[in-house]
C-alpha atoms as a PDB file:
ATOM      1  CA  UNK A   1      21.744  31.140  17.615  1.00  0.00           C
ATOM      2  CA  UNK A   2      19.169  32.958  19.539  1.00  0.00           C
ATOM      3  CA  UNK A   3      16.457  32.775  17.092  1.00  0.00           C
ATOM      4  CA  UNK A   4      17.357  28.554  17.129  1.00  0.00           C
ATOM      5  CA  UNK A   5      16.574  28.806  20.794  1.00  0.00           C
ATOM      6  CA  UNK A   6      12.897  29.771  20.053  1.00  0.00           C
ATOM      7  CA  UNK A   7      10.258  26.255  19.581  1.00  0.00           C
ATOM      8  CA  UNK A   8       8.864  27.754  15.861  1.00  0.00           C
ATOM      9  CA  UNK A   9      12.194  28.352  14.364  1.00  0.00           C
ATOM     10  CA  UNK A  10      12.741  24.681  15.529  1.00  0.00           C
ATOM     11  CA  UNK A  11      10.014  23.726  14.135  1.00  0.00           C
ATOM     12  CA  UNK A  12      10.620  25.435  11.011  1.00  0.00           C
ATOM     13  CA  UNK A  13      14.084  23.994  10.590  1.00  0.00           C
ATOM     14  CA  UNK A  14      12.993  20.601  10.908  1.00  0.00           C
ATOM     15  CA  UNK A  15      10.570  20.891   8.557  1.00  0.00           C
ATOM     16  CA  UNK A  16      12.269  23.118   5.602  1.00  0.00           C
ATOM     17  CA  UNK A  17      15.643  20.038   6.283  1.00  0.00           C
ATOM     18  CA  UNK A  18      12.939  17.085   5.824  1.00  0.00           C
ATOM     19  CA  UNK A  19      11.364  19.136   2.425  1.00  0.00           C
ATOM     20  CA  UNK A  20      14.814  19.570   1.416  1.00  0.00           C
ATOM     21  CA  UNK A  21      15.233  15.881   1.335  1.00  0.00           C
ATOM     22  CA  UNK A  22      12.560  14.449   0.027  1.00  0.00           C
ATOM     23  CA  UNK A  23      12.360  17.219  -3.230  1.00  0.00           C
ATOM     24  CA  UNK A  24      14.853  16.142  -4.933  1.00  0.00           C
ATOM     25  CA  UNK A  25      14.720  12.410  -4.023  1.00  0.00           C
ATOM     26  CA  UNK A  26      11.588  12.788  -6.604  1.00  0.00           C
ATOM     27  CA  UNK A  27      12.968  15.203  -8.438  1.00  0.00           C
ATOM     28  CA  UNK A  28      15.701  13.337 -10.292  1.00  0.00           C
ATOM     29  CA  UNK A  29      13.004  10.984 -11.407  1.00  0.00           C
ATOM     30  CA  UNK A  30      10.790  13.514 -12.530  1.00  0.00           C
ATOM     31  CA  UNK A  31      13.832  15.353 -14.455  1.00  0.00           C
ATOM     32  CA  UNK A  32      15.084  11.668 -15.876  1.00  0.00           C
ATOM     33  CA  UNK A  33      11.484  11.752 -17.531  1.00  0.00           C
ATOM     34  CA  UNK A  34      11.392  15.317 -18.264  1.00  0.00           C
ATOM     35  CA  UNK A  35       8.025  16.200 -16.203  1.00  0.00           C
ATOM     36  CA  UNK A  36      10.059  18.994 -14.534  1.00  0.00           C
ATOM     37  CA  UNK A  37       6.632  21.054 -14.668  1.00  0.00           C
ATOM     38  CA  UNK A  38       4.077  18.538 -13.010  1.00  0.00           C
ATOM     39  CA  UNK A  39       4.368  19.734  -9.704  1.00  0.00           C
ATOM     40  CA  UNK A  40       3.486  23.313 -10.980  1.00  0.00           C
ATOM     41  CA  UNK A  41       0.215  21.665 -12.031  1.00  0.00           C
ATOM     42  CA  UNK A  42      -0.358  19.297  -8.631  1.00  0.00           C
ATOM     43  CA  UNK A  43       0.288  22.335  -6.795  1.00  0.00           C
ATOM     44  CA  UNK A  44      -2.687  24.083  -8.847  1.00  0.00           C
ATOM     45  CA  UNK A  45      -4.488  21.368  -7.548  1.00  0.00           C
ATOM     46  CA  UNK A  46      -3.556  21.173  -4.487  1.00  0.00           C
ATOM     47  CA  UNK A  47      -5.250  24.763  -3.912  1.00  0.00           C
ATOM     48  CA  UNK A  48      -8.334  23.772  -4.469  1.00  0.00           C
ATOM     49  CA  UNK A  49      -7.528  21.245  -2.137  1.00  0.00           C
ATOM     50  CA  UNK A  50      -7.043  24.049   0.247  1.00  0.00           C
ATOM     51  CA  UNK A  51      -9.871  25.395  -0.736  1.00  0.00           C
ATOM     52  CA  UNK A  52     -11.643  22.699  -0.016  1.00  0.00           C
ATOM     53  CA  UNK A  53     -10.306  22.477   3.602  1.00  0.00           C
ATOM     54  CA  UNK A  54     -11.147  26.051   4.264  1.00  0.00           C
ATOM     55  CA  UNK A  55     -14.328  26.196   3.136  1.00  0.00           C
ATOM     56  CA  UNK A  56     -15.537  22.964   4.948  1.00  0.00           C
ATOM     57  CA  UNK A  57     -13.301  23.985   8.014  1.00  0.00           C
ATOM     58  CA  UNK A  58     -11.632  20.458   7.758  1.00  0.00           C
ATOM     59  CA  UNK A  59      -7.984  20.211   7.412  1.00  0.00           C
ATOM     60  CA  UNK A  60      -6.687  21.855   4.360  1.00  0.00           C
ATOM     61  CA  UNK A  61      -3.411  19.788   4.464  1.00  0.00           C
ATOM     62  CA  UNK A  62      -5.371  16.683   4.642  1.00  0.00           C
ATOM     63  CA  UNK A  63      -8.088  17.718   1.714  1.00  0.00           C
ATOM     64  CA  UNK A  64      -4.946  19.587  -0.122  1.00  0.00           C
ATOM     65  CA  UNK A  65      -3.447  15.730  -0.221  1.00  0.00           C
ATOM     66  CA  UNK A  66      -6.316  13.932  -1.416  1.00  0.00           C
ATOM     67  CA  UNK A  67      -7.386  16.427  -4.256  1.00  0.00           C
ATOM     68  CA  UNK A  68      -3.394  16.423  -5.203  1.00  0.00           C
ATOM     69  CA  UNK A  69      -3.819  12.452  -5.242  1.00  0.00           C
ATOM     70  CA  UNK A  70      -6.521  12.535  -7.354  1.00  0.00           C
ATOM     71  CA  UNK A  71      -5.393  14.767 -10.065  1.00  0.00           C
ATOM     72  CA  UNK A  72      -1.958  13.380 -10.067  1.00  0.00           C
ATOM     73  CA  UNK A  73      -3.416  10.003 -10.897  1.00  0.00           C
ATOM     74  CA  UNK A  74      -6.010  11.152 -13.398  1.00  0.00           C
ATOM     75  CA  UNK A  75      -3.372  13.058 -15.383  1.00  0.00           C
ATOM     76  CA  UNK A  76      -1.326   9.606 -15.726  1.00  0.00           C
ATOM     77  CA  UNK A  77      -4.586   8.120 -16.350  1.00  0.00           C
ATOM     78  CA  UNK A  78      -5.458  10.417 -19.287  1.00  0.00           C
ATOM     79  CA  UNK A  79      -1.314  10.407 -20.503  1.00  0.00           C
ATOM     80  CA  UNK A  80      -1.902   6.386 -20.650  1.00  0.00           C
ATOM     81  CA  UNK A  81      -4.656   6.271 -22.782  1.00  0.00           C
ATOM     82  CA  UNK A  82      -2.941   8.589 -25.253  1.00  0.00           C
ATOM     83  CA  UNK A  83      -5.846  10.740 -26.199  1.00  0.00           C
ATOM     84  CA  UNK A  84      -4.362  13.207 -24.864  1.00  0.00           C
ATOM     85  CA  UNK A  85      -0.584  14.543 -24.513  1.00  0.00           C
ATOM     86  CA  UNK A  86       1.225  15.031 -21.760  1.00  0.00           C
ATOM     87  CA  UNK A  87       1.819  19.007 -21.878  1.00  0.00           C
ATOM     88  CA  UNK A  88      -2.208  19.227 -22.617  1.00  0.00           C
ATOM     89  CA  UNK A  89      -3.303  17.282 -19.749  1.00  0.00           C
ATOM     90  CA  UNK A  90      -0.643  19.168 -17.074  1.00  0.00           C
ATOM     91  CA  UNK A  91      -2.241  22.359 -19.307  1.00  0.00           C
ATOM     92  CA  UNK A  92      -5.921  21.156 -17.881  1.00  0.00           C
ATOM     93  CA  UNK A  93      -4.545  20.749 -14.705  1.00  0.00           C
ATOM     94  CA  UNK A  94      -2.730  24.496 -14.088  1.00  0.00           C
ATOM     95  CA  UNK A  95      -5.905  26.079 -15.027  1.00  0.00           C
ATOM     96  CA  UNK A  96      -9.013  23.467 -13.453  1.00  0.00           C
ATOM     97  CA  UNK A  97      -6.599  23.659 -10.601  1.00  0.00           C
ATOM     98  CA  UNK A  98      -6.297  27.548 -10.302  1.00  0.00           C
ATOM     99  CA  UNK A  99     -10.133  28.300 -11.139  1.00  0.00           C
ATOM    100  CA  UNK A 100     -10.933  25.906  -8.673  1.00  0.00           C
ATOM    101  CA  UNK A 101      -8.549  27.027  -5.700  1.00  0.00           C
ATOM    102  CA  UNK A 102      -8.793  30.912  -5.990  1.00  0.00           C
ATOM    103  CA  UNK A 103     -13.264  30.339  -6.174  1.00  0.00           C
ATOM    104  CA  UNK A 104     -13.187  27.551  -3.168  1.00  0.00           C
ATOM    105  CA  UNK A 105     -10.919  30.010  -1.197  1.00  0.00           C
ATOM    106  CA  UNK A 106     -12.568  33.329  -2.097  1.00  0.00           C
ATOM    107  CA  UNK A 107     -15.925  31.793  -0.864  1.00  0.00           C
ATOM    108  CA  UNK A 108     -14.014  30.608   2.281  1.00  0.00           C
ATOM    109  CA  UNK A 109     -13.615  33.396   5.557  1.00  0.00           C
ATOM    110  CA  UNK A 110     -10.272  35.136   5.475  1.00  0.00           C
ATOM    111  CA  UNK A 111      -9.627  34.484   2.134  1.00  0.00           C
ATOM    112  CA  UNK A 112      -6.736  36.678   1.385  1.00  0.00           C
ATOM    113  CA  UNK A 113      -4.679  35.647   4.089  1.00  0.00           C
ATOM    114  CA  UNK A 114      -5.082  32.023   3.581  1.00  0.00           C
ATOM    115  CA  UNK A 115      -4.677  32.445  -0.187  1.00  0.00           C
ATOM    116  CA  UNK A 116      -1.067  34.176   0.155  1.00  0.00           C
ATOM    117  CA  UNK A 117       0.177  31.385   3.384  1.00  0.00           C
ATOM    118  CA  UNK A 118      -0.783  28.842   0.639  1.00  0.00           C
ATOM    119  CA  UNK A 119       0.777  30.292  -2.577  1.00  0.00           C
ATOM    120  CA  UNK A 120       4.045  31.528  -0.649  1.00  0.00           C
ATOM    121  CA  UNK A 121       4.345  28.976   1.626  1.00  0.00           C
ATOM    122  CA  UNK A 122       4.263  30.225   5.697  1.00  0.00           C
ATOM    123  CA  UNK A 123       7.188  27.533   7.091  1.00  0.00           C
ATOM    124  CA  UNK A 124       7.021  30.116  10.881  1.00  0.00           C
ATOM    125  CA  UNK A 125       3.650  28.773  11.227  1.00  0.00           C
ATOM    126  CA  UNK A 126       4.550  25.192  11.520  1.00  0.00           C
ATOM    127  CA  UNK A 127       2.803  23.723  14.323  1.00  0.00           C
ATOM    128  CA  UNK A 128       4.143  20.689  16.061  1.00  0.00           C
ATOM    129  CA  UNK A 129       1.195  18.551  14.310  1.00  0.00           C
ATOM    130  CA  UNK A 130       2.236  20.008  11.144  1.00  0.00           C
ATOM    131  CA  UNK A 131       5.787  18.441  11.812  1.00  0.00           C
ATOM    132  CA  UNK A 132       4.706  14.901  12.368  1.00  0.00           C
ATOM    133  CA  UNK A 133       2.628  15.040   8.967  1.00  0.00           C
ATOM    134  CA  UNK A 134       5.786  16.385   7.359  1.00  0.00           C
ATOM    135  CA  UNK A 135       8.165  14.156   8.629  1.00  0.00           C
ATOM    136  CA  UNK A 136       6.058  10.942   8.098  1.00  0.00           C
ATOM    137  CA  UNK A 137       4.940  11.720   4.078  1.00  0.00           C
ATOM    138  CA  UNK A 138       8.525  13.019   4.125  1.00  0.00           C
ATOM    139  CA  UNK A 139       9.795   9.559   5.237  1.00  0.00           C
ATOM    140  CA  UNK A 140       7.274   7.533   2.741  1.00  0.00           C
ATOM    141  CA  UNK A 141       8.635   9.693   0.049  1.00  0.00           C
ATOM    142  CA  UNK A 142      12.220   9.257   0.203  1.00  0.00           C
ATOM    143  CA  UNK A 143      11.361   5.695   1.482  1.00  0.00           C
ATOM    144  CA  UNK A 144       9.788   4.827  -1.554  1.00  0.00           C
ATOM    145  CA  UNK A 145      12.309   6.905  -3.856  1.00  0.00           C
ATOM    146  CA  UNK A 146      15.152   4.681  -2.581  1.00  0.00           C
ATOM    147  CA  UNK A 147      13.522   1.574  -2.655  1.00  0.00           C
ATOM    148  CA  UNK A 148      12.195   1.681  -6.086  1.00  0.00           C
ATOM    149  CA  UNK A 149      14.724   3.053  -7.519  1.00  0.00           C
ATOM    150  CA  UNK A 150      16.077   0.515  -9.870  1.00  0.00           C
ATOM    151  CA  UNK A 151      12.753  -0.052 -11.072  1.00  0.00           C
ATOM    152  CA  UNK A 152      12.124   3.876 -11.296  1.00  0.00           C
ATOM    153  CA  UNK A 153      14.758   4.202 -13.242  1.00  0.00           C
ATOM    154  CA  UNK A 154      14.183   1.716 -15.691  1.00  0.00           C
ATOM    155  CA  UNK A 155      10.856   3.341 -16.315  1.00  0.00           C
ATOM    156  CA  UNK A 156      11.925   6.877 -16.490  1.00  0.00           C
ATOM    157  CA  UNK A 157      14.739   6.002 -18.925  1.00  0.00           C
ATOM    158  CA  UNK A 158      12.740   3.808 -21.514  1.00  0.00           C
ATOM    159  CA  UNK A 159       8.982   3.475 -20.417  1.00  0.00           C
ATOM    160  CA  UNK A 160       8.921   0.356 -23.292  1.00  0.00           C
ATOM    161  CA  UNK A 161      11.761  -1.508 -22.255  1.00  0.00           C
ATOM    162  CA  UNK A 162      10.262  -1.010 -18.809  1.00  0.00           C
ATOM    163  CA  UNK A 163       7.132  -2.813 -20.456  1.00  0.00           C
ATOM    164  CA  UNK A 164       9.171  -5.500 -22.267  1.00  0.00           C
ATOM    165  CA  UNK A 165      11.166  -6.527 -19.094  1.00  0.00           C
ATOM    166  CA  UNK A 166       7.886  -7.069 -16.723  1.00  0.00           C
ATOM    167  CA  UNK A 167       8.208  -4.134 -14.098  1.00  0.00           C
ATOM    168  CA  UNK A 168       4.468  -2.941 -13.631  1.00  0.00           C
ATOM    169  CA  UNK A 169       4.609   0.150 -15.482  1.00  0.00           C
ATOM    170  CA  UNK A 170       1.145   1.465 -14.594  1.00  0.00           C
ATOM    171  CA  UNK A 171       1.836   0.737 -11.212  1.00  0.00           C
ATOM    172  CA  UNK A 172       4.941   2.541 -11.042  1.00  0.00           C
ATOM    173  CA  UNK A 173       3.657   5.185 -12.741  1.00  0.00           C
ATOM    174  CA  UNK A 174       1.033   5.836 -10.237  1.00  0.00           C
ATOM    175  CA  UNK A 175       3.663   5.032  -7.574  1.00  0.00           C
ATOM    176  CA  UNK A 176       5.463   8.777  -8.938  1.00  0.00           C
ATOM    177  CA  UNK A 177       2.106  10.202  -9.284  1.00  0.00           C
ATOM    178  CA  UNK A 178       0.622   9.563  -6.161  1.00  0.00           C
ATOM    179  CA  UNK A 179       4.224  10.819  -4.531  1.00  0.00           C
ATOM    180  CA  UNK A 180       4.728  13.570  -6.368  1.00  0.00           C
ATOM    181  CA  UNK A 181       0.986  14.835  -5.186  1.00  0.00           C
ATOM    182  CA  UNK A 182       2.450  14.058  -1.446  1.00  0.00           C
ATOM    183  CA  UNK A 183       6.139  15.986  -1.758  1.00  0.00           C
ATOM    184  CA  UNK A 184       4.016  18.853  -3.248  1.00  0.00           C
ATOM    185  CA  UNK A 185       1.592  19.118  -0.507  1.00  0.00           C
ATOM    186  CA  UNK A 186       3.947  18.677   2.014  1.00  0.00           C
ATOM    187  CA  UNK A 187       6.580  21.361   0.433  1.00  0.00           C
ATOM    188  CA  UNK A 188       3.561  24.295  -0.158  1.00  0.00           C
ATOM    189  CA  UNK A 189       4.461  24.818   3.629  1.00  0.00           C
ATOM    190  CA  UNK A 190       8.058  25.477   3.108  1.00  0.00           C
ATOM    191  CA  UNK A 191       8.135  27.332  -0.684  1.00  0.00           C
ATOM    192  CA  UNK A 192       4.629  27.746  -1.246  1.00  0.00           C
ATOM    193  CA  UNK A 193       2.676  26.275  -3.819  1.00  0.00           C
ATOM    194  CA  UNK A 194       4.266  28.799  -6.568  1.00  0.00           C
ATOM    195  CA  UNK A 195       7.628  27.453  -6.145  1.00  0.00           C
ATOM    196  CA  UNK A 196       7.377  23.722  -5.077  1.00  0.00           C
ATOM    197  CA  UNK A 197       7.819  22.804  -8.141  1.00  0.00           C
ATOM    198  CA  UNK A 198      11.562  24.428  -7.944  1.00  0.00           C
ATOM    199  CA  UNK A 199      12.956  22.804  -4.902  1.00  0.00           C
ATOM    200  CA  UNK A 200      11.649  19.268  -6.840  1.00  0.00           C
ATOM    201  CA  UNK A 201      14.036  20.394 -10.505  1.00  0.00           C
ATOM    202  CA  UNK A 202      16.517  22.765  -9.039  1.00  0.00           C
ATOM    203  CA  UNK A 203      18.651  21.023  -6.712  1.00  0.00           C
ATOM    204  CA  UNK A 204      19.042  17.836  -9.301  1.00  0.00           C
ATOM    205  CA  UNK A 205      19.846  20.732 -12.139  1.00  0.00           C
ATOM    206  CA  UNK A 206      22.398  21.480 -10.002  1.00  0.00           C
ATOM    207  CA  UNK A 207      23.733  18.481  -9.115  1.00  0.00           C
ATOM    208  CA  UNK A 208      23.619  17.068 -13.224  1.00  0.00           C
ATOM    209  CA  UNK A 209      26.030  20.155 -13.891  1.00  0.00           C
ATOM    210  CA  UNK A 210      29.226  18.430 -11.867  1.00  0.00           C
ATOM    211  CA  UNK A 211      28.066  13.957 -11.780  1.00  0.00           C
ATOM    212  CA  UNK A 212      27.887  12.029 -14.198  1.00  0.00           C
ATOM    213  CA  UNK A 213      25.712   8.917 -13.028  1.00  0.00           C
ATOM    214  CA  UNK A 214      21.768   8.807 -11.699  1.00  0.00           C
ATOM    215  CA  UNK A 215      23.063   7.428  -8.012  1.00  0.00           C
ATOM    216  CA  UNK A 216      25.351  10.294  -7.635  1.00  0.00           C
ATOM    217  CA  UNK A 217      23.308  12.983  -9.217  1.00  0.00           C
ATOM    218  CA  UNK A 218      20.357  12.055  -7.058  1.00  0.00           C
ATOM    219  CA  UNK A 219      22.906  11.890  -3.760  1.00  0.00           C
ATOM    220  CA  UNK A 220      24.380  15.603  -4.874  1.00  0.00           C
ATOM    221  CA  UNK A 221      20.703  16.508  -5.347  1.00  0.00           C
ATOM    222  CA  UNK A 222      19.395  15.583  -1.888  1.00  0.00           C
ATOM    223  CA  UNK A 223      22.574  17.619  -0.134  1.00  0.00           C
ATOM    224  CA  UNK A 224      22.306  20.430  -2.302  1.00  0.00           C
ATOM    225  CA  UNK A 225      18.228  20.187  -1.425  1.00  0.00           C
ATOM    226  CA  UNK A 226      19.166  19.736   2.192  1.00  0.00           C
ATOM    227  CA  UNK A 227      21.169  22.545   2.473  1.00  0.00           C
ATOM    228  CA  UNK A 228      19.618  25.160   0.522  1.00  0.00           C
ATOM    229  CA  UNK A 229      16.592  24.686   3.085  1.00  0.00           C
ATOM    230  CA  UNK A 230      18.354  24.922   6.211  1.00  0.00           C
ATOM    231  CA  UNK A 231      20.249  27.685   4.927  1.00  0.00           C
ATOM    232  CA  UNK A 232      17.293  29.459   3.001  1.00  0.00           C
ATOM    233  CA  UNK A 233      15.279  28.918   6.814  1.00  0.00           C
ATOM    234  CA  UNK A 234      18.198  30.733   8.447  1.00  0.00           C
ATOM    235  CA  UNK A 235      18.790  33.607   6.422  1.00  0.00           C
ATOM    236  CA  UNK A 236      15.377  34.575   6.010  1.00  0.00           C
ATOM    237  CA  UNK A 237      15.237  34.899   9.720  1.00  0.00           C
ATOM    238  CA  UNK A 238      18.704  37.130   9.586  1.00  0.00           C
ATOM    239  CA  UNK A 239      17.460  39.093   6.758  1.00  0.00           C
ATOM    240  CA  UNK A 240      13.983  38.967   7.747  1.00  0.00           C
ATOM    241  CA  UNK A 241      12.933  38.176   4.231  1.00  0.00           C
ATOM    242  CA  UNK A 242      10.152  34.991   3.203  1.00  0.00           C
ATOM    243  CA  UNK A 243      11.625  31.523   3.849  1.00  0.00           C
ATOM    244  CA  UNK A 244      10.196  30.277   0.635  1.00  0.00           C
ATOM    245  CA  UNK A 245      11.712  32.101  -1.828  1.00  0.00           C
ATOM    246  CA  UNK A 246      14.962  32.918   0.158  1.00  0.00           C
ATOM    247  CA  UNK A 247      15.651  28.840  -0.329  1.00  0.00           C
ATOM    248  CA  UNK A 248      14.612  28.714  -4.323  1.00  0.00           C
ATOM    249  CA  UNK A 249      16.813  31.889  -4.234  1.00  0.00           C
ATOM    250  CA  UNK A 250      19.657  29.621  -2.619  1.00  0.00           C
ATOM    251  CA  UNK A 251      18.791  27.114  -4.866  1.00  0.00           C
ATOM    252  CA  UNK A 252      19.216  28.887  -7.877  1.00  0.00           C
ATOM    253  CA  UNK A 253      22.676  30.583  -7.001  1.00  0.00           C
ATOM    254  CA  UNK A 254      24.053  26.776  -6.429  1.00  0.00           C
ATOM    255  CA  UNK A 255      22.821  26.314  -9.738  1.00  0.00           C
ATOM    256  CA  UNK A 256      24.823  29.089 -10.861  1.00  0.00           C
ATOM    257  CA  UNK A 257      27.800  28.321  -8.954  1.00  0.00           C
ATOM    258  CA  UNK A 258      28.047  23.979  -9.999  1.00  0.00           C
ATOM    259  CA  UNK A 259      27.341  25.710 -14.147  1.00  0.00           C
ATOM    260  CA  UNK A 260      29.984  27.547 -14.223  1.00  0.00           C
ATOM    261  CA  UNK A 261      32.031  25.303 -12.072  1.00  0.00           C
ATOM    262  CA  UNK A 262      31.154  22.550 -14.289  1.00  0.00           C
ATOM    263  CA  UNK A 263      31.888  24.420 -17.522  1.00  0.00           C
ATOM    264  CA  UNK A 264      35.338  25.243 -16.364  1.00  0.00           C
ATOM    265  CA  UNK A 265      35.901  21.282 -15.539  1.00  0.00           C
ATOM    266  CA  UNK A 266      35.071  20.195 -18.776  1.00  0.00           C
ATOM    267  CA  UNK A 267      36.902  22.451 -20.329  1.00  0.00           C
ATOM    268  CA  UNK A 268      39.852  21.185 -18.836  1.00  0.00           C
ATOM    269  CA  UNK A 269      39.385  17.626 -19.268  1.00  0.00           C
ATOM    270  CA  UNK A 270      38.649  18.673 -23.038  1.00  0.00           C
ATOM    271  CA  UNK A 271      42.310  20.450 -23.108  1.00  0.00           C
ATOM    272  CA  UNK A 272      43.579  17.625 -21.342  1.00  0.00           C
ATOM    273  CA  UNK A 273      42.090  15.405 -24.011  1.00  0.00           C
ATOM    274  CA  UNK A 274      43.299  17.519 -26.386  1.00  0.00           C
ATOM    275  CA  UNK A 275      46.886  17.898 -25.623  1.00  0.00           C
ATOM    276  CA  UNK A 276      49.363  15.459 -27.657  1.00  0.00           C
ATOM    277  CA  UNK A 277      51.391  13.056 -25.913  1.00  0.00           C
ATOM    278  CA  UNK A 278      54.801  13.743 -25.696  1.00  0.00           C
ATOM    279  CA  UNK A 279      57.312  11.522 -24.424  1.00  0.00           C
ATOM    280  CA  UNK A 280      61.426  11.776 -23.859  1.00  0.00           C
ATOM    281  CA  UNK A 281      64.050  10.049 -26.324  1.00  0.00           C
ATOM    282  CA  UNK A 282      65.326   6.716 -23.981  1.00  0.00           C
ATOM    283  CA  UNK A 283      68.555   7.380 -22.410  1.00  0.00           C
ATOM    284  CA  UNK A 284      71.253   6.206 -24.838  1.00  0.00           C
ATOM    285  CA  UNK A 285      74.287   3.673 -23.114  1.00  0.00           C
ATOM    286  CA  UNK A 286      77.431   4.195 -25.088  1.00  0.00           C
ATOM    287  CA  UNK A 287      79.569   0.803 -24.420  1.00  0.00           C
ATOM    288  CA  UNK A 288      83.452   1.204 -24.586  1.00  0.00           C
END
């Protein structure tokens, strides 16, 4: 409680509960349509985004977005055409993105330091400006997530029927792109640009192990999200350990926890299934 007390911890609660959030309110979509691995490769880009920043001493959030933007959309682009498969154009992205990063940031001044607040994420830095950007790409995110969503869904179940029943597929399929690039950007201050990608596909993992429907899984998701940041955020600071991978960490042993919960429910609906029905003889009136 006295660590809550201090303005940065604040800060860095807000922040890591707003991350937590949005994540997964892109991350069931992303899952749905089995792209659990794009924000791996947006958050390549996004570092030489960073890069970019540092290097022109602009702000590397702000250049970290618009590269992110840019590849996002150019790997949907590419995907569209069909020249070239999905896994080969995120491929192009992880490494371009990389190269790019680790060069514009090794030519930048205090390159190591940067480099590792970047990769690892560095959520006790936060400054207050940092929390308005958060909060308001964090609000378009989930905004958008939740207002879309019958439309998202259609597309991410059956991108053809989407097609044959009018929705503008392109257009939604920038839409995810273009958000994807922002929940990534926005989440390398929390987890770090390693392990954005899990706070996106763990939390809905989770969630898919114990619901059944997409409105549910994506409302388990977003607590589960929620949650494992606060609570990653707080015991880092108790165990003085990184906030980024204390919350995948967190993450990860829900995972664990909603499996094998899951496992042992099924099982016993199975068994309940299973079992034959039985019912007693009618009681018999003997009339004198």
């Amino acid at each position: 409680m006295e660590l809550l007390a201090l303005p940065f911890m604040q800060r860095a609660l807000i922040a890591a509960l707003i991350i937590g959030l949005a994540a997964p309110a892109l991350g069931v979509y992303l899952v749905q349509r089995r792209l659990s691995l794009i924000g791996d490769g947006i958050g390549h880009v996004a570092l030489t985004g960073v890069g970019v920043g540092l290097l022109t001493g602009t702000s590397p959030v702000l250049t970290a977005v618009l590269v992110s933007i840019v590849g996002a959309v150019g790997v949907e682009l590419i995907r569209e055409r069909g020249r070239t498969s999905g896994d080969l154009a995120l491929a192009l992205l992880f490494y371009g993105g990389i190269a790019g990063g680790v060069l514009l940031v090794g030519l930048s001044d205090d390159s190591s330091t940067s480099l590792m607040q970047y990769l690892f994420g560095s959520l006790l830095t936060t400054s207050a400006q940092d929390l308005w950007v958060i909060g308001g790409l964090g609000a378009l995110v989930v905004t958008a997530m939740l207002v879309f969503r019958p439309a998202l869904f259609a597309l991410c179940n059956d991108e053809e029927y989407a097609k044959v029943s009018g929705l503008p597929v392109r257009t939604l399929n920038i839409l995810l792109a273009v958000t994807t690039a922002l929940t990534v950007t926005i989440a390398m201050r929390t987890v770090g640009l390693l392990l954005v990608s899990a706070l996106m596909v763990v939390p809905i993992a989770a969630a898919q192990q114990v619901t059944r429907g997409f409105r549910s899984t994506m409302t388990l998701g977003m607590l589960i999200g929620v949650g494992a940041a606060g609570g990653g955020v707080l015991l880092s600071a108790e165990a003085d350990t990184a906030p980024g991978a204390t919350t995948v960490l967190l993450a990860l042993a829900v995972f664990v926890a909603t499996a094998v919960g899951g496992s042992a429910l099924r099982r016993l609906r199975q068994r309940r299934a299973d079992a034959p029905v039985t019912s007693e003889p009618p009681d018999v009136v003997l009339h004198v």
